[in-house]
C-alpha atoms as a PDB file:
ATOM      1  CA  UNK A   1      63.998 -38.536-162.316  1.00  0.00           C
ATOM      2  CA  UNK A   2      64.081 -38.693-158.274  1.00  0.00           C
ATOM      3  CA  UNK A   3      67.369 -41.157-159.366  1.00  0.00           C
ATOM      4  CA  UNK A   4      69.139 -39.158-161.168  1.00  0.00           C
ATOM      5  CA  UNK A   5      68.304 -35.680-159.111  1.00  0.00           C
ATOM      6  CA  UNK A   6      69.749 -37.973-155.544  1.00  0.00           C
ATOM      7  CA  UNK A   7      72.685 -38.719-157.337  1.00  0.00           C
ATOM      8  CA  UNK A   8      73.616 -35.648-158.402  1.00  0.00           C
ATOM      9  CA  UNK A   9      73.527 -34.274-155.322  1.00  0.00           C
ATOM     10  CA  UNK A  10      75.933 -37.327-154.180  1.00  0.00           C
ATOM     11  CA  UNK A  11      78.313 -36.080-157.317  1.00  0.00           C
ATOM     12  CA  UNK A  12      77.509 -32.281-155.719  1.00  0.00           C
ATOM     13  CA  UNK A  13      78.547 -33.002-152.144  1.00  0.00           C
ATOM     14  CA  UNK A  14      81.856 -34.994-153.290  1.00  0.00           C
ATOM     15  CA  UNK A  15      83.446 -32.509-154.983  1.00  0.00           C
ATOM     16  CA  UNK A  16      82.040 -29.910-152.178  1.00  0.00           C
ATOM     17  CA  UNK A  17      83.960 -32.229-149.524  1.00  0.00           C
ATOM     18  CA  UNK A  18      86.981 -32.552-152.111  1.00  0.00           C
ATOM     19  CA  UNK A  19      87.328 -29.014-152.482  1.00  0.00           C
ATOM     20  CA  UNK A  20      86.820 -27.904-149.058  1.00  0.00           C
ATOM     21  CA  UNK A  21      89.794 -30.614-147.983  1.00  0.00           C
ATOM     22  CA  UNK A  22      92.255 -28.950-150.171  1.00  0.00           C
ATOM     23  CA  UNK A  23      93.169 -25.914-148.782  1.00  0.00           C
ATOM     24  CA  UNK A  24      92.793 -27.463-145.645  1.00  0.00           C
ATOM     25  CA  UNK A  25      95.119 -30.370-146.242  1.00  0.00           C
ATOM     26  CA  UNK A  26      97.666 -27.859-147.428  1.00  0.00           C
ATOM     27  CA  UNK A  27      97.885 -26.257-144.142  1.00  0.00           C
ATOM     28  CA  UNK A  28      97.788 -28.629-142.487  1.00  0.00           C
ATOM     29  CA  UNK A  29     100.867 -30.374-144.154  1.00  0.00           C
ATOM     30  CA  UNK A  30     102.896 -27.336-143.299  1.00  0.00           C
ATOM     31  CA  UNK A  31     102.130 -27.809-139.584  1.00  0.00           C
ATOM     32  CA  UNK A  32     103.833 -30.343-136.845  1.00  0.00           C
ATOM     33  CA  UNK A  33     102.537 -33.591-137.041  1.00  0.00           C
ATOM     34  CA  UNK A  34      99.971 -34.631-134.176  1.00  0.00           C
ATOM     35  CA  UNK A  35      99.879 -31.225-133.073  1.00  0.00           C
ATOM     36  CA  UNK A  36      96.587 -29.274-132.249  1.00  0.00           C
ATOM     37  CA  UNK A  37      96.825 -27.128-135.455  1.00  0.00           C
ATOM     38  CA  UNK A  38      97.519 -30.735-137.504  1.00  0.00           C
ATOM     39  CA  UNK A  39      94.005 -32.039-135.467  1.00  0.00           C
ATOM     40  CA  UNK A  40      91.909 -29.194-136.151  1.00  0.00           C
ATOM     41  CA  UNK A  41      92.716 -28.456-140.104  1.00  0.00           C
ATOM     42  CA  UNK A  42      91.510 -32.410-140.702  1.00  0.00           C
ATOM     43  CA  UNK A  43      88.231 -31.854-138.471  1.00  0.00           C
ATOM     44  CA  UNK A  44      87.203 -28.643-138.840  1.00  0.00           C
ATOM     45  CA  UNK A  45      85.688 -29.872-142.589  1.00  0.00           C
ATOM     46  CA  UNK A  46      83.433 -32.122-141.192  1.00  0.00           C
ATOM     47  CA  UNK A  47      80.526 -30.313-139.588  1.00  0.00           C
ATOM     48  CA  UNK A  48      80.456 -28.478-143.056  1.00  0.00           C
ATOM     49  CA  UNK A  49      80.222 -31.253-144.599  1.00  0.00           C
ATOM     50  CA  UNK A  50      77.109 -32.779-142.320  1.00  0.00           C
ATOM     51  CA  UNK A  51      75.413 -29.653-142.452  1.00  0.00           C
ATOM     52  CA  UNK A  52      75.600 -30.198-146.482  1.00  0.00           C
ATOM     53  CA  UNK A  53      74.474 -33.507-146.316  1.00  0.00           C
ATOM     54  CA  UNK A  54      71.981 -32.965-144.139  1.00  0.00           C
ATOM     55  CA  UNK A  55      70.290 -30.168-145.795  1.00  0.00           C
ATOM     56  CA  UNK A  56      70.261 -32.139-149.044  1.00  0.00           C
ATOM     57  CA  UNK A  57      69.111 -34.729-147.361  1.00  0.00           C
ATOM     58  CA  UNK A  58      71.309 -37.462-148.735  1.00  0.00           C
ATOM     59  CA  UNK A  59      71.283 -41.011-147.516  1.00  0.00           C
ATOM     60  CA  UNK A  60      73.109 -41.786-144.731  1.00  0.00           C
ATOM     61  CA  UNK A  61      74.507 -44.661-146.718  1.00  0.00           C
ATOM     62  CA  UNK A  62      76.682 -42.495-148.779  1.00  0.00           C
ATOM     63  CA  UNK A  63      79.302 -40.886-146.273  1.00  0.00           C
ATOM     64  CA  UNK A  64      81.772 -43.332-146.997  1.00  0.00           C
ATOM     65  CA  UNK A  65      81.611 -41.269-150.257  1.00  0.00           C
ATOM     66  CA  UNK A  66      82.178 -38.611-148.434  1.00  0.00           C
ATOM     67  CA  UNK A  67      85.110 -39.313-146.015  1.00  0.00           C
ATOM     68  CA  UNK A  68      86.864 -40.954-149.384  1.00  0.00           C
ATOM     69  CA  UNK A  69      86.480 -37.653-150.647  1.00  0.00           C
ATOM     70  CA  UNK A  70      87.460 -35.574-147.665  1.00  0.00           C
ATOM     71  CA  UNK A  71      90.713 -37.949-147.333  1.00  0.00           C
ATOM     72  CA  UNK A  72      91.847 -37.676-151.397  1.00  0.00           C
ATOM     73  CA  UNK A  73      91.402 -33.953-150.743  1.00  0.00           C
ATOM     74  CA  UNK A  74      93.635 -33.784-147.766  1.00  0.00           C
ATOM     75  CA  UNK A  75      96.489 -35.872-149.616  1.00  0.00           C
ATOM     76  CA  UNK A  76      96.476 -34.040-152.415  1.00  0.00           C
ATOM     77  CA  UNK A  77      95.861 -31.075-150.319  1.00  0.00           C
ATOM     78  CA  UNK A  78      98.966 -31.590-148.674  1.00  0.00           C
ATOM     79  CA  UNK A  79     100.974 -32.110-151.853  1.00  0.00           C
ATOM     80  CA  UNK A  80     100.114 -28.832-153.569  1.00  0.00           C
ATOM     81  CA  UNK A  81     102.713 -26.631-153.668  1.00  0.00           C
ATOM     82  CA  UNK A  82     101.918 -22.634-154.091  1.00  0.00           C
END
């Protein structure tokens, strides 16, 4: 069971840092390119996602995962258009 309840939380915390990325890869593809604005909206996810990973206490060996996650989410992100 301690398998199955690990990866779950894996399948949790992707689609936590895929879903936090998307609004933020939207805004950030309506901002100037290397600016400060551009910067920020791709880091400001990340301590959100640590803190989740942390506090789950998820293997270290799965944020890879993660930043695959976190960069899908900012493409697509930055394709939506509302």
């Amino acid at each position: 069971m301690d398998f199955l309840y690990k990866y779950l939380w894996v399948f949790i915390l992707f689609v936590f840092t895929f879903l936090l990325n998307l609004p933020f890869g939207y805004v950030r593809a309506k901002s100037e390119k290397y600016s400060l604005k551009w910067f920020l909206y791709i880091h400001i996810p990340i301590p959100f996602v640590f803190l989740a990973r942390t506090l789950t206490h998820v293997d270290i060996k799965f944020i890879p995962i993660f930043a695959f996650a976190a960069i899908i989410g900012q493409i697509l992100g930055g394709k939506l258009e509302i």
